[in-house]
N, C-alpha and C. Protein backbone atom coordinates (compact mmCIF):
# COMPACT_ATOMS: atom_id res chain seq x y z
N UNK A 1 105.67 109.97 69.25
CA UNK A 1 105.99 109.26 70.47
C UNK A 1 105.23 107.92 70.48
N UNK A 2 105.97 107.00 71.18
CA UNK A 2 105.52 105.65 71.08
C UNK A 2 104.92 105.55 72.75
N UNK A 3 103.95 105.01 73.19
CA UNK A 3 103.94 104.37 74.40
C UNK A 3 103.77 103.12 74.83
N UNK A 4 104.46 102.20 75.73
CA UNK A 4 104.54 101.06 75.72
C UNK A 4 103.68 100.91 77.51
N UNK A 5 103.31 99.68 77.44
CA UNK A 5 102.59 99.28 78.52
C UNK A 5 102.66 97.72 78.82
N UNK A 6 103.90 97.80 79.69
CA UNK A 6 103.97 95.85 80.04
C UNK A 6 103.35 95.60 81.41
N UNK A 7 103.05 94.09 81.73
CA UNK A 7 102.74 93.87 82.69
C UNK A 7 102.37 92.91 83.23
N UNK A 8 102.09 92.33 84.24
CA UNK A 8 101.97 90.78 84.75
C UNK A 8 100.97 90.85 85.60
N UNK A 9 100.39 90.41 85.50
CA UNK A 9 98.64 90.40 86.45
C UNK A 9 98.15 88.80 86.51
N UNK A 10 98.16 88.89 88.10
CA UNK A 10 97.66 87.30 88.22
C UNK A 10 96.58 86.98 87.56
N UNK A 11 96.56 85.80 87.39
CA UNK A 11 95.48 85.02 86.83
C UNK A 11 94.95 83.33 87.55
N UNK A 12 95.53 83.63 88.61
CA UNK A 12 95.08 82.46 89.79
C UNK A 12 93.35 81.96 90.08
N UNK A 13 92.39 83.04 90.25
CA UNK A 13 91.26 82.86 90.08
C UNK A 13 90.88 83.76 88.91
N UNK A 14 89.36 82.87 88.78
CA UNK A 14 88.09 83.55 87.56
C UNK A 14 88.15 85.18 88.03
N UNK A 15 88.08 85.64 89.06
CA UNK A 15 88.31 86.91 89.38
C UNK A 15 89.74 87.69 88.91
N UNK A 16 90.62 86.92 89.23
CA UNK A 16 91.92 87.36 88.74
C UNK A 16 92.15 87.85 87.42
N UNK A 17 91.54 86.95 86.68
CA UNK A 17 91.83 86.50 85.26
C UNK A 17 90.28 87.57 84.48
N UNK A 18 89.51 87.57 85.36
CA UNK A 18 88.47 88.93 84.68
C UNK A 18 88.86 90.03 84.57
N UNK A 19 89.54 90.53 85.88
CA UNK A 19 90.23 92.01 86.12
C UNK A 19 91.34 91.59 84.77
N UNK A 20 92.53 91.27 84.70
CA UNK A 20 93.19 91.03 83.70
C UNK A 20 92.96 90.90 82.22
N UNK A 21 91.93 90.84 82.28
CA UNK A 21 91.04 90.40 80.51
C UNK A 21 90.52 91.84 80.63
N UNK A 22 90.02 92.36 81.29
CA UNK A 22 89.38 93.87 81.17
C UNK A 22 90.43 94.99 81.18
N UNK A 23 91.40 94.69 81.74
CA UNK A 23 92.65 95.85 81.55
C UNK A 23 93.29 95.50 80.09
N UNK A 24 93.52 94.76 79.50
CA UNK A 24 93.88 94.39 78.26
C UNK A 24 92.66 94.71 77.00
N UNK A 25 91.69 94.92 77.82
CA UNK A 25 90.12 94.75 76.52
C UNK A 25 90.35 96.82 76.53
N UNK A 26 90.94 97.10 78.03
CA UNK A 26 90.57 98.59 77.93
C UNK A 26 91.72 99.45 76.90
N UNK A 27 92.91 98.52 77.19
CA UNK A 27 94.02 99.04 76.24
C UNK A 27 93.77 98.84 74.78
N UNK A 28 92.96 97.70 74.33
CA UNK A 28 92.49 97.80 73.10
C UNK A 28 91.68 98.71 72.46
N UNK A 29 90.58 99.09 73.56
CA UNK A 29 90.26 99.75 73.36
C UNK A 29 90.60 101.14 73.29
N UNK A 30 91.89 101.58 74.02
CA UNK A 30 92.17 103.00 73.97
C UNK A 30 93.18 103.01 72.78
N UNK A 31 93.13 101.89 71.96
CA UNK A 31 93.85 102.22 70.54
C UNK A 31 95.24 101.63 70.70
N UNK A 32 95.63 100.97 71.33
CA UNK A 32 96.66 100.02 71.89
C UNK A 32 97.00 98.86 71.12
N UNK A 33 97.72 98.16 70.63
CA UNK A 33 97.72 97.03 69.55
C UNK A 33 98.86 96.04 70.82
N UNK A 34 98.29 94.79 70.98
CA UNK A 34 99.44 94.24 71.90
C UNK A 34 100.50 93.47 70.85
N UNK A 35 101.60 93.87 70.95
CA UNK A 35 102.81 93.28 70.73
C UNK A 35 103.28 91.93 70.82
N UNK A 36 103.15 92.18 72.31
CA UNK A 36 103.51 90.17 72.68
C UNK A 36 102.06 90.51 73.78
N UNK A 37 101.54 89.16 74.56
CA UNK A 37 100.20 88.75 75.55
C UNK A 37 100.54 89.68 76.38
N UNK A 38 101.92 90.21 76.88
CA UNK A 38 101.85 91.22 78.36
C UNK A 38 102.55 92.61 77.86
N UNK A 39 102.47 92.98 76.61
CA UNK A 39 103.04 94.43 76.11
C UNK A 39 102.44 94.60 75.09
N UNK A 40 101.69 95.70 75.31
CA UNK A 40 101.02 96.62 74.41
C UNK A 40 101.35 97.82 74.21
N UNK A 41 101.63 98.60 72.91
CA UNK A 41 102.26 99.37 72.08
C UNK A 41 101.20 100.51 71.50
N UNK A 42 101.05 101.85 71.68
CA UNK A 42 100.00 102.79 70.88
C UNK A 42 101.24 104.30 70.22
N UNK A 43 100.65 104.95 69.32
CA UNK A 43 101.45 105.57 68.78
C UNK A 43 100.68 107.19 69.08
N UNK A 44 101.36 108.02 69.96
CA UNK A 44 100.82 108.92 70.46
C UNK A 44 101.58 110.50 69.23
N UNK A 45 100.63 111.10 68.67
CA UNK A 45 101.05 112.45 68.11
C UNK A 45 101.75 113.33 68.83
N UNK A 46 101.67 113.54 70.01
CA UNK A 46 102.17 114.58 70.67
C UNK A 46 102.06 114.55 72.66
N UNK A 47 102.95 114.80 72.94
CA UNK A 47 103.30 114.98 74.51
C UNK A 47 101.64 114.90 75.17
N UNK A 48 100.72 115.52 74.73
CA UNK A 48 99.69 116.21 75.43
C UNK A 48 98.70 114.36 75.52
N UNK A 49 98.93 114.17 74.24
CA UNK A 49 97.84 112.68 73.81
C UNK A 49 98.83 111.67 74.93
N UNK A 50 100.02 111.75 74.96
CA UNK A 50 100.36 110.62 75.40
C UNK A 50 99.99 110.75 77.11
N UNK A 51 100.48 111.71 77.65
CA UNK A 51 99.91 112.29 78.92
C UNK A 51 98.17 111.77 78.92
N UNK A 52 97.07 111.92 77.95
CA UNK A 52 95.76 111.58 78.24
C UNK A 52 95.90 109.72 78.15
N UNK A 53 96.50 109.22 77.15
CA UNK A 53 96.82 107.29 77.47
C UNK A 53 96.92 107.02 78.58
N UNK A 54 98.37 107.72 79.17
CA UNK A 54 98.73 107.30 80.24
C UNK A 54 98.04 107.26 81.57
N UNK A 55 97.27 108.66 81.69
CA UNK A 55 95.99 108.98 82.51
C UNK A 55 95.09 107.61 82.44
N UNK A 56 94.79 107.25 81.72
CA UNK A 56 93.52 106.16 80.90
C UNK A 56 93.67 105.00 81.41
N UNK A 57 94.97 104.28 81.01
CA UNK A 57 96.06 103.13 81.52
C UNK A 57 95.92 103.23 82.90
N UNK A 58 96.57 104.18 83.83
CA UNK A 58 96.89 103.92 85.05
C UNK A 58 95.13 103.90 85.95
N UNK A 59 93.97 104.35 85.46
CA UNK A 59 92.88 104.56 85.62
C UNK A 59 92.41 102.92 85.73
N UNK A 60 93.15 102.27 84.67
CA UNK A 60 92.27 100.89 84.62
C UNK A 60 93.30 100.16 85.21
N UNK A 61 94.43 100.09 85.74
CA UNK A 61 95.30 99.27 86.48
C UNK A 61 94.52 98.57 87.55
N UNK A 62 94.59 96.84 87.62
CA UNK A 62 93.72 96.45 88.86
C UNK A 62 94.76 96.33 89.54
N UNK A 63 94.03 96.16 91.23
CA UNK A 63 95.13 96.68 92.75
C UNK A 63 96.15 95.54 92.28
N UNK A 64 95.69 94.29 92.11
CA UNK A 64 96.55 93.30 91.91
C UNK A 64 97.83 93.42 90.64
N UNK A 65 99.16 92.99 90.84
CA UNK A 65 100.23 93.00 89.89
C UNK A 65 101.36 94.22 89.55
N UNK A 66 101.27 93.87 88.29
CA UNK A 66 102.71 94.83 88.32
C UNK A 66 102.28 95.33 86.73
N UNK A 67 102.26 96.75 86.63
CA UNK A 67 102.31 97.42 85.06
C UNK A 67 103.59 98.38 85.05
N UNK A 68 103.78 98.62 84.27
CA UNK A 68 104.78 99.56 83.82
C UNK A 68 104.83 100.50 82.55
N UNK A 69 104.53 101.96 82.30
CA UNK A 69 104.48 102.83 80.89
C UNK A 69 105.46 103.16 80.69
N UNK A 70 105.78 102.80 79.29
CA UNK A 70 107.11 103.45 78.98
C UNK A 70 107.16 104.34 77.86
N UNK A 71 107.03 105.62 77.87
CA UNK A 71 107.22 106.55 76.57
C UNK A 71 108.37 106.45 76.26
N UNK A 72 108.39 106.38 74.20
CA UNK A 72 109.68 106.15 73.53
C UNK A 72 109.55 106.89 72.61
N UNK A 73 110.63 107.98 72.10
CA UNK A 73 110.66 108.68 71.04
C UNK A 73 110.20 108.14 69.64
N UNK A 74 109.89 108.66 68.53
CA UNK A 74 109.99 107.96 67.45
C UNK A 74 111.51 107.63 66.89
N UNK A 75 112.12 108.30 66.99
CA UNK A 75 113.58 108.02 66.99
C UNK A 75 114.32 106.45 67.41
N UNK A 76 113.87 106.52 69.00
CA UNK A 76 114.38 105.40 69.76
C UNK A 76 113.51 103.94 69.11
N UNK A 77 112.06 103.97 68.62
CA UNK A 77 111.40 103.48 68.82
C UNK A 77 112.03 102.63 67.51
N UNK A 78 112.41 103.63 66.29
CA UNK A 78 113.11 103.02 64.50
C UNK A 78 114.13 102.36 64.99
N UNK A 79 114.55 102.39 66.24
CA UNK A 79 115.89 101.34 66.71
C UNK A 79 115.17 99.83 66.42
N UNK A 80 114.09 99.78 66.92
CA UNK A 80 113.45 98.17 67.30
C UNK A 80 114.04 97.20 66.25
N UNK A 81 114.53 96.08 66.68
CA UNK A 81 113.95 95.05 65.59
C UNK A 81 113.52 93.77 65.94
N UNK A 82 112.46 93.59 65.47
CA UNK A 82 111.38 92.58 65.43
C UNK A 82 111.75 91.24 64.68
N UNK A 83 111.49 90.03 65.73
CA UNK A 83 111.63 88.73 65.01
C UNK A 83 110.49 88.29 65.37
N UNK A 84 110.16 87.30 63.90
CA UNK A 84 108.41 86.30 64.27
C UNK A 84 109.57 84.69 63.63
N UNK A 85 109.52 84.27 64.98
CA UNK A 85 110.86 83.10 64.30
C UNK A 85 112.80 83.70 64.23
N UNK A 86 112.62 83.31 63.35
CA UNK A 86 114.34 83.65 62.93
C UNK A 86 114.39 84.39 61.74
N UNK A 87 112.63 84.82 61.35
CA UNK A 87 112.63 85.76 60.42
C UNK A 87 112.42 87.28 61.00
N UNK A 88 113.03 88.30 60.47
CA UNK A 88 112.90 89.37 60.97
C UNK A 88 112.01 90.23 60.50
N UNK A 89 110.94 90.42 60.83
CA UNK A 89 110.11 91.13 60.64
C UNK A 89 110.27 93.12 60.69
N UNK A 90 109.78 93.41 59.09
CA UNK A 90 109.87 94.65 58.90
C UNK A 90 108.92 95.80 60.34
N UNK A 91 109.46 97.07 60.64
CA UNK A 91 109.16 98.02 61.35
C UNK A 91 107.55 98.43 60.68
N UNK A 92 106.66 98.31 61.78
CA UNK A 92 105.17 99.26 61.09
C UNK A 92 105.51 100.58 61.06
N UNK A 93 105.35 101.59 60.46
CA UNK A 93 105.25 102.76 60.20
C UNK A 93 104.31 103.27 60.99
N UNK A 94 104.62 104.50 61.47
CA UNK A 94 103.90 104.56 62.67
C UNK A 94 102.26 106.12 61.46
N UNK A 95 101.90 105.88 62.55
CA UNK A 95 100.02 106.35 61.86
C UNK A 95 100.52 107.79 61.50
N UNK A 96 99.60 108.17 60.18
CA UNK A 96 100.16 109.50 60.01
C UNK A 96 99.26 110.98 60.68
N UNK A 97 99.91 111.96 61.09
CA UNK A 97 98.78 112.66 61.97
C UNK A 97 97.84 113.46 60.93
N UNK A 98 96.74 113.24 61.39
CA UNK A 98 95.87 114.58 60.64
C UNK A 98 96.12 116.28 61.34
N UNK A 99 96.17 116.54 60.20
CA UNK A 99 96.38 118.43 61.03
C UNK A 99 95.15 119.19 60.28
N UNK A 100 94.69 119.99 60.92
CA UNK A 100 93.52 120.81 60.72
C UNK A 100 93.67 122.31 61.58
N UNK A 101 93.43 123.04 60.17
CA UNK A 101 94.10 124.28 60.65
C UNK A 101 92.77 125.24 60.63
């Protein structure tokens, strides 16, 4: 499962724009890679992990703006296609899971 996280958060004042730099520093930190400046992309193993992101994400949402999570199958997700220009950029392969039995 893929989870996606877009969003628009003012940046009118130094305050604005701190809260906004710290919700983006927290998605990096929860293993999040941003896509484009307002969508960030993480690759979740299983129903249970993506449920703890999403927990995480909505935890650091500031009162101000607008976010949105979007879980995407791996299926839906091999639909994407990516341009940098008018060149089309190949699909990342998504992380492989460790299993320990």
């Amino acid at each position: 499962m893929w989870l996606f996280v877009f969003f628009d958060l003012p940046t009118t004042t130094k305050k604005d724009r701190r809260r906004a730099t710290k919700f983006r520093k927290n998605l990096l930190d929860d293993g999040f890679s941003m896509m484009q400046y307002s969508v960030y992309v993480r690759h979740c193993a299983s129903r249970e992990s993506m449920d703890v992101h999403i927990k995480r994400a909505e935890k650091n949402i500031p009162e101000l703006g607008h976010v949105s999570i979007l879980p995407v199958t791996d299926k839906q997700y091999g639909n994407i296609i990516n341009f940098w220009g008018k060149k089309e950029t190949p699909l990342e392969n998504a992380p492989l899971q460790l299993e320990i039995f």
